[in-house]
Protein backbone atom coordinates (compact mmCIF):
# COMPACT_ATOMS: atom_id res chain seq x y z
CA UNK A 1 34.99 248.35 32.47
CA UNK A 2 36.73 246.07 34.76
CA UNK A 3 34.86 244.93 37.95
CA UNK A 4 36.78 245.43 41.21
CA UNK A 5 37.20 243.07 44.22
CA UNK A 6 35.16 242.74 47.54
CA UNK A 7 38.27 241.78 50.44
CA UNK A 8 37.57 239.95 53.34
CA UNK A 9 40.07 241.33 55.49
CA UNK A 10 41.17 239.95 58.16
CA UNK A 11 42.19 242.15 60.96
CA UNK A 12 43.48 239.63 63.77
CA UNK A 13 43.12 239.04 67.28
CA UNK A 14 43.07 242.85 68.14
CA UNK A 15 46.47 244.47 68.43
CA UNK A 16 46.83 246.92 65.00
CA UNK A 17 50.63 245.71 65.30
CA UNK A 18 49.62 241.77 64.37
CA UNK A 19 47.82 243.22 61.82
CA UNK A 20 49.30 241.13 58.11
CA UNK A 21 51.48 243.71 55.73
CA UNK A 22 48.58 243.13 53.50
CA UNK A 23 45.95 244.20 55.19
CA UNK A 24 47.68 247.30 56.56
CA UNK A 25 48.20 247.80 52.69
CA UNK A 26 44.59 247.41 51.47
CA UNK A 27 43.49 248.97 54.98
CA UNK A 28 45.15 252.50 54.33
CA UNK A 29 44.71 252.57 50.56
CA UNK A 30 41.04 251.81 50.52
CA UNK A 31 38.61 254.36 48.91
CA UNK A 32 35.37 251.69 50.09
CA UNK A 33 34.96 250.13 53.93
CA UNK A 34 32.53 248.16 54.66
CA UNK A 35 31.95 246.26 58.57
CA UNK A 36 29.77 244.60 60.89
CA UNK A 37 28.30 246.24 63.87
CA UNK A 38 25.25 246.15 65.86
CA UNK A 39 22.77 249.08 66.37
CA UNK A 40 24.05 251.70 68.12
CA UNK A 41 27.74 250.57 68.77
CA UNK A 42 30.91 251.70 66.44
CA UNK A 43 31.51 247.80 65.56
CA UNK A 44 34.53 246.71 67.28
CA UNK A 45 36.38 245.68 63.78
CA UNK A 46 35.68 249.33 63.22
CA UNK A 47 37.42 250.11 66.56
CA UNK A 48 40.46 248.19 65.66
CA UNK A 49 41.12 250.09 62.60
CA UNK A 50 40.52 253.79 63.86
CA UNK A 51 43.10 256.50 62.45
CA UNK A 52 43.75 253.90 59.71
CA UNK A 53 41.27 254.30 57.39
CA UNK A 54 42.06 257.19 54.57
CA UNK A 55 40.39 260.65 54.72
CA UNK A 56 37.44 260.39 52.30
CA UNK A 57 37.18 256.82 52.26
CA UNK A 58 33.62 255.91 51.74
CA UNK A 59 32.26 253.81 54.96
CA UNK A 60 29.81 251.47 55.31
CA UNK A 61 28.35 250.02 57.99
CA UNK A 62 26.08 246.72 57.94
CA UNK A 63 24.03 246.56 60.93
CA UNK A 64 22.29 243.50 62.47
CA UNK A 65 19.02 243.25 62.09
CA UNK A 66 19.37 240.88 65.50
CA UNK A 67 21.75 239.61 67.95
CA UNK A 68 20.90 238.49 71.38
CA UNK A 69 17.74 239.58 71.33
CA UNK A 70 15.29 236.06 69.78
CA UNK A 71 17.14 232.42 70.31
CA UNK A 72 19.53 231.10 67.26
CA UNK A 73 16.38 228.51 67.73
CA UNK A 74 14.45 230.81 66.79
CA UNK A 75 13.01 230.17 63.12
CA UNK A 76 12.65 234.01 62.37
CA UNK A 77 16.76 234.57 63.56
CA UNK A 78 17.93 232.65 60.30
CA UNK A 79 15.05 234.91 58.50
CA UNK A 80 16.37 238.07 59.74
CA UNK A 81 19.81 237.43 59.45
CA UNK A 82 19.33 235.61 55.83
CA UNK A 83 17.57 238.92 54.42
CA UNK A 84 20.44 241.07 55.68
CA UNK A 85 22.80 239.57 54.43
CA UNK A 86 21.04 239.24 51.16
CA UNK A 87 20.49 243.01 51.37
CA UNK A 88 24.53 244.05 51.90
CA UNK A 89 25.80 241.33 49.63
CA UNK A 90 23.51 243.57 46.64
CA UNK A 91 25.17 246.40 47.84
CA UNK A 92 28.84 245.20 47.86
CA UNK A 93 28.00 243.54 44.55
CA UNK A 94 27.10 246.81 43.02
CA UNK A 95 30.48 248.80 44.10
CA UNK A 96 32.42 245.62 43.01
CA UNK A 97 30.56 245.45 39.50
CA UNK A 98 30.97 249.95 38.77
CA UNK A 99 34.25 249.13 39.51
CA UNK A 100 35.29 249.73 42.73
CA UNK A 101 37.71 247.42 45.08
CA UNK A 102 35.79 247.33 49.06
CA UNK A 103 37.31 246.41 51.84
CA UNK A 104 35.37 244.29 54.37
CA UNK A 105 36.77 244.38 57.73
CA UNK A 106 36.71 241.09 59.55
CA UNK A 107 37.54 240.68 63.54
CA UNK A 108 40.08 237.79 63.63
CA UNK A 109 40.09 235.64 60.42
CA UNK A 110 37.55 235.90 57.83
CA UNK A 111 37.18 232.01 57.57
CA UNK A 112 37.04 231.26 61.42
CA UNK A 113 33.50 231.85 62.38
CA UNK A 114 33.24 235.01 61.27
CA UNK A 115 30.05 237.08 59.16
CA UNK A 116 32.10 237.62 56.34
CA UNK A 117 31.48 233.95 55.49
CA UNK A 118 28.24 234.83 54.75
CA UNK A 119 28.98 237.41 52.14
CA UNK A 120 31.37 235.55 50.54
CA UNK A 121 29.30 232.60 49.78
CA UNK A 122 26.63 235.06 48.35
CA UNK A 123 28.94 237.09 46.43
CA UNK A 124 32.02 234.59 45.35
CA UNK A 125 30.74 233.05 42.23
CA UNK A 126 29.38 236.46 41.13
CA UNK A 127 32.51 239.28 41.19
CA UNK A 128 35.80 239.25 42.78
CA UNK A 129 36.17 238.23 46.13
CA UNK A 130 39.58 237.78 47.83
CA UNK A 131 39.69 236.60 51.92
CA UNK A 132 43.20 237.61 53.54
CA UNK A 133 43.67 235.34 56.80
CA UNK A 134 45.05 236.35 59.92
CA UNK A 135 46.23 235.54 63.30
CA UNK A 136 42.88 234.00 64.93
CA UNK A 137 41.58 235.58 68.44
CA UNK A 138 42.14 232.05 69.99
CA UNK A 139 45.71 232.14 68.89
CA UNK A 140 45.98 235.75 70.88
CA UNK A 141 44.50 233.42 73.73
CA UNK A 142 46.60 231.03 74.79
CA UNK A 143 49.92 232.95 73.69
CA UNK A 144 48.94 235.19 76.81
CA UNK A 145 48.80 232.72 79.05
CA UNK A 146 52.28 232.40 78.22
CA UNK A 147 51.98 228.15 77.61
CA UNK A 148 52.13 226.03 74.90
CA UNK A 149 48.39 225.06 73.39
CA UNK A 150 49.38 221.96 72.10
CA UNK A 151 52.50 219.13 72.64
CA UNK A 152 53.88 216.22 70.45
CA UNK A 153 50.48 214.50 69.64
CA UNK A 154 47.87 216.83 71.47
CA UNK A 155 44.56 217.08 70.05
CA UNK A 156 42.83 220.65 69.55
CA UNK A 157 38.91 220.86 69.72
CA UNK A 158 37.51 224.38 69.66
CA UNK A 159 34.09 224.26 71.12
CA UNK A 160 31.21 227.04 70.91
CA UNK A 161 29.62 227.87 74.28
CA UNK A 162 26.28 227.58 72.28
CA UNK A 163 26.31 223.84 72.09
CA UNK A 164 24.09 221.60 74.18
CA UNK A 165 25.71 221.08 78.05
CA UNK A 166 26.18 217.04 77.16
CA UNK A 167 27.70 217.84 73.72
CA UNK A 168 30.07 220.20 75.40
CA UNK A 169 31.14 217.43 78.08
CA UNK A 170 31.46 214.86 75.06
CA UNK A 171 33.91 217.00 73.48
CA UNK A 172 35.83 217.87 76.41
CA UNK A 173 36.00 214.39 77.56
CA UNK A 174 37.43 213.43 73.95
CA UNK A 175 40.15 215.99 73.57
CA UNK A 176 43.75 216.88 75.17
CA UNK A 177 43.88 220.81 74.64
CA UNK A 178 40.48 223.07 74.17
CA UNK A 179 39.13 226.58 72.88
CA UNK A 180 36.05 227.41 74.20
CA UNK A 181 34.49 230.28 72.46
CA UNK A 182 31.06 232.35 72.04
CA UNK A 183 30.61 232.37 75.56
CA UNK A 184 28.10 234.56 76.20
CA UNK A 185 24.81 233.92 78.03
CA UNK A 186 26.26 229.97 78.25
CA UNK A 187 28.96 230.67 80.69
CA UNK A 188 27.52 229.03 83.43
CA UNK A 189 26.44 225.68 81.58
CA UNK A 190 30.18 225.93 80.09
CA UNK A 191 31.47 226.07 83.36
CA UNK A 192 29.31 222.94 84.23
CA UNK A 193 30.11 220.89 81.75
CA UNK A 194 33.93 221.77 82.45
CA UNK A 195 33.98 220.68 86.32
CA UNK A 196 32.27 217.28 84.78
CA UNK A 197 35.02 216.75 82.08
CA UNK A 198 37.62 217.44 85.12
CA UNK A 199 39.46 219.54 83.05
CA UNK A 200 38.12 223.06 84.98
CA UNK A 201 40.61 223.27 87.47
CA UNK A 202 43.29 223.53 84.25
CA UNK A 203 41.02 226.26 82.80
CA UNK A 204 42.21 229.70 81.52
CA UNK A 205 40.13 232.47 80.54
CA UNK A 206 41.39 235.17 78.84
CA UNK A 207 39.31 238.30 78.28
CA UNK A 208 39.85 240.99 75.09
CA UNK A 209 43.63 239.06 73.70
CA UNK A 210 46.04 241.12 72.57
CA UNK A 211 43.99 244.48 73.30
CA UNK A 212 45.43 247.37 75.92
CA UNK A 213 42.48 245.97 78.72
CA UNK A 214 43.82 241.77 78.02
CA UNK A 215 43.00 240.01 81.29
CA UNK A 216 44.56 236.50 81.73
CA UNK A 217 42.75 234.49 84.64
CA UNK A 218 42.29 230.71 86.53
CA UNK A 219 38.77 230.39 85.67
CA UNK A 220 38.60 228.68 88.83
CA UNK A 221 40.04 232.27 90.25
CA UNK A 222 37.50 234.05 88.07
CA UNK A 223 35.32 236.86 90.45
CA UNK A 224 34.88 239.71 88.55
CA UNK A 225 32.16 239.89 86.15
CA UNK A 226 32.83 237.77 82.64
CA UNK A 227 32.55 240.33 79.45
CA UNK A 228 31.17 237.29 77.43
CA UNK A 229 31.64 238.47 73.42
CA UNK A 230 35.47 238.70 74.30
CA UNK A 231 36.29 236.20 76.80
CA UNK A 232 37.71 233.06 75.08
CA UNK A 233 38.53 229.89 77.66
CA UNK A 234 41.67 227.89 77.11
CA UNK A 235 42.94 224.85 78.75
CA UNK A 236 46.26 223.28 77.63
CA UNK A 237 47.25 220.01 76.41
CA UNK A 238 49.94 217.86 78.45
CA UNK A 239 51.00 215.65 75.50
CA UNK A 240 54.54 214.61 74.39
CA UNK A 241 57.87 215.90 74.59
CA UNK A 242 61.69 215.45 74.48
């Protein structure tokens, strides 16, 4: 018997319509789904694909064992995390090797910080496993703001909120256009390190791109309350042009 394939499949920034032609396909013909979410929630990549799925698919849903709740510093995070993905990569394996294709939903694209990663490096050199990109959440970003990320030369660094306050001013210093993402708990200490690199006063941030509640703001006019898992901060390079 033929072993099936485990997708990584990319949903994109939010919007079903910037969905890819092949994930809609794989999306609406799957008979196994498979996504992240944490305890108690619906997963938002399982959000993004409700009335899509086909009656009688077979769902599954891979919950964290931890999020926010011990430090990334934390040695027993890794441990936790490690062991669950471990635990769903068996699972997956076994539809994949009876002979059944799964679908693995992925917020944004699979390759761009995402948890599929994770699976696929545990499950790659074993069955099947096919990643379909798509249209990045930082992408939906900046084309709200309705400006041009990059010019002529411009240099992109996308930064994680999670990095040390001197490491983010380093990088901010040494670039022309920036993504700041996983914002989270580090918005403050982002903000910081932004007002030192003189670039905050250029600052965009743009909360839940290319979904129906999208809010595109100054982060310097920022006074409502930052949602921080969809909030993505975007400031524009100046660089060259005819």
């Amino acid at each position: 018997m033929s072993t099936g394939t485990i997708y990584g499949l990319g949903l994109g920034p939010g919007d079903p319509d910037l969905m890819s032609v092949k994930t809609h396909r794989l999306l609406t013909n799957a008979k196994h789904v498979a996504f992240f979410r944490k305890k108690g929630r619906t997963g938002q990549a399982r959000k993004m694909v409700d009335g899509l799925i086909p009656e009688g698919a077979v769902e599954f849903a891979m919950e964290y064992p931890v999020t926010t709740e011990i430090p990334v510093t934390d040695p027993r995070y890794n441990q936790l995390l490690s062991a669950f993905y471990a635990e769903v990569s068996v699972h997956l394996r076994s539809l994949a090797e009876a002979g059944e294709d799964v679908v693995v939903l992925c917020e944004g694209d699979p390759f761009f910080y995402g948890s599929f990663m994770h699976l696929y490096t545990r499950l790659n050199h074993l069955v099947d496993v096919e990643v379909v990109p798509a249209i990045t959440g930082m992408s939906g970003a900046w084309t709200a703001t309705g400006a041009p990320i990059t010019w002529g030369d411009d240099v992109l660094t996308v930064l994680m909120g999670t990095l040390e306050e001197k490491d983010l001013v380093r990088h901010m210093d040494d670039t022309d256009a920036l993504v700041v993402m996983k914002i989270g708990r580090n918005f403050d200490k982002v903000v910081r390190a932004l007002k030192v690199a003189e670039k905050y006063d250029d600052a965009w941030i743009v909360q839940f791109a290319t979904m129906p509640n999208q809010t595109v703001t100054k982060l310097s006019e920022m006074t409502e309350k930052v949602t921080p898992y969809f909030s993505i901060i975007v400031v524009h390079g100046q660089g060259r042009r005819p």
